[in-house]
Protein backbone atom coordinates (compact mmCIF):
# COMPACT_ATOMS: atom_id res chain seq x y z
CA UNK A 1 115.46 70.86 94.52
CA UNK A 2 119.18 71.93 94.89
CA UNK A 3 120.97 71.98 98.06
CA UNK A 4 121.46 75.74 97.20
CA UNK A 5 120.80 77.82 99.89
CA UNK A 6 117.70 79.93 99.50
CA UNK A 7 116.67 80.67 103.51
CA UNK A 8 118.40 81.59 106.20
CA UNK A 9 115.99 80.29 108.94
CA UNK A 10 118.94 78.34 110.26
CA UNK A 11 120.70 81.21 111.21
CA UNK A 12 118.34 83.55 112.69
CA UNK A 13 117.50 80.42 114.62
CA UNK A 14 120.90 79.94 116.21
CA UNK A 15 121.00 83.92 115.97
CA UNK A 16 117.80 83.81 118.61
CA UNK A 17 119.01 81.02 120.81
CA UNK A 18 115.92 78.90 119.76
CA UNK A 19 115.80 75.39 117.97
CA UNK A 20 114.47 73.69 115.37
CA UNK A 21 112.18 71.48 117.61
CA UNK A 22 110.78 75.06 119.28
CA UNK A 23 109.84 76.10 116.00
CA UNK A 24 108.31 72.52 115.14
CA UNK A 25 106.07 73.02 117.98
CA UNK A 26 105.12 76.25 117.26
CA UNK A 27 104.05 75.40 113.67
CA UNK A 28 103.00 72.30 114.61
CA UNK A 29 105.17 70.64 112.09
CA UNK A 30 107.34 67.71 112.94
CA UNK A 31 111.16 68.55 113.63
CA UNK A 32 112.21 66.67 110.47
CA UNK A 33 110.03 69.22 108.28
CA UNK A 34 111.95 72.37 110.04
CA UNK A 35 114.92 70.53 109.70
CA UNK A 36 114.97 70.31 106.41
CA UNK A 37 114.00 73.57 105.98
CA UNK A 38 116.65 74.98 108.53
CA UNK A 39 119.25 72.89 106.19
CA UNK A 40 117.79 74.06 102.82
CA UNK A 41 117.03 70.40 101.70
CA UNK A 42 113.47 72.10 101.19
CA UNK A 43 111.23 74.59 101.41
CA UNK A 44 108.59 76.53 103.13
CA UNK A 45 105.49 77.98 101.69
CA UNK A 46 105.63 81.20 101.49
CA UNK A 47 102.68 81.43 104.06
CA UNK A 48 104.83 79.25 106.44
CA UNK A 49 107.88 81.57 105.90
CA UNK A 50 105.82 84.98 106.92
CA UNK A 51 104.34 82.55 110.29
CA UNK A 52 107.90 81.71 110.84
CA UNK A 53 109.10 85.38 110.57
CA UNK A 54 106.22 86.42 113.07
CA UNK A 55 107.42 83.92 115.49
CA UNK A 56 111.12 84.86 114.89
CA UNK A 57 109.84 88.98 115.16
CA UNK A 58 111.93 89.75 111.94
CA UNK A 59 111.21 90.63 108.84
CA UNK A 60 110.01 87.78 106.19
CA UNK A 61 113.01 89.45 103.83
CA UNK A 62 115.78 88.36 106.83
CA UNK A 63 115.02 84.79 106.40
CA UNK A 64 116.03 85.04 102.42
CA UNK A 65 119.67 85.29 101.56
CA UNK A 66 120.99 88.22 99.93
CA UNK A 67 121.01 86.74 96.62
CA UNK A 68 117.15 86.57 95.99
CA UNK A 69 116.08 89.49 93.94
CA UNK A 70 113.16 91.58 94.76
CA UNK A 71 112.07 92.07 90.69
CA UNK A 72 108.97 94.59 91.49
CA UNK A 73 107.68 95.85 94.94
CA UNK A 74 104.52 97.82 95.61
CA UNK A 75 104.18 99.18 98.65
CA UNK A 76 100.24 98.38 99.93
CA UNK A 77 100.31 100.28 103.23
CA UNK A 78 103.12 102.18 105.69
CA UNK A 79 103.48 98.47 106.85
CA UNK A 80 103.09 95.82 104.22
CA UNK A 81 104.44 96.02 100.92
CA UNK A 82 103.52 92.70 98.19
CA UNK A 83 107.05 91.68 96.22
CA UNK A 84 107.32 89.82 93.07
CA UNK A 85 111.07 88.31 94.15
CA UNK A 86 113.09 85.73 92.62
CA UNK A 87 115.97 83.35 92.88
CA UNK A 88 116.90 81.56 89.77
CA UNK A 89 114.26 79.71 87.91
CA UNK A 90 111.91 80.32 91.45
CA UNK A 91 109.65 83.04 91.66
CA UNK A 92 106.94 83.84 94.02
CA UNK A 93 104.73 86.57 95.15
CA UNK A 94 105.42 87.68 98.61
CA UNK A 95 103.50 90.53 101.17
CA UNK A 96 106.47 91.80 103.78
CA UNK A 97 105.70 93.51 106.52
């Protein structure tokens, strides 16, 4: 993969005074896996992203940057609503909430 940026988990990181090795823990990941993902060199699932949102209390969307495209959203209840969103050639299947 690129080193394009795609998340923003670096951000609302330093944005939450927390650290990549407090999220490592929480995951329980090792602090080179969130590092990479903090500095875009990969990744997560999109199951890890929505865990990582919980822990951060945002939104799954805030950890995406502004460039990926929702293409079709369907909004399931008043809470969750299951995207189709896409950056590029990547596309994936996301519930926000």
């Amino acid at each position: 993969m690129s080193n394009e940026t795609i998340n923003r988990i670096k951000v609302v990181l330093v944005e939450q005074r927390k650290t990549n090795k407090w999220l490592a823990e929480k995951l329980g990941k090792t602090q080179a896996t969130v590092s990479r993902w903090a500095g875009n060199k990969a990744q997560p699932s999109l199951d890890k992203l929505v865990e990582i949102a919980r822990l951060l209390k945002v939104e799954a969307r805030i950890l995406l940057i502004r460039k990926v495209k929702l293409r079709k959203c369907l909004v399931i209840s008043n809470r969750v609503s299951l995207c189709v969103i896409y950056h590029g050639a990547i596309s994936f299947i996301c519930a926000l909430g």
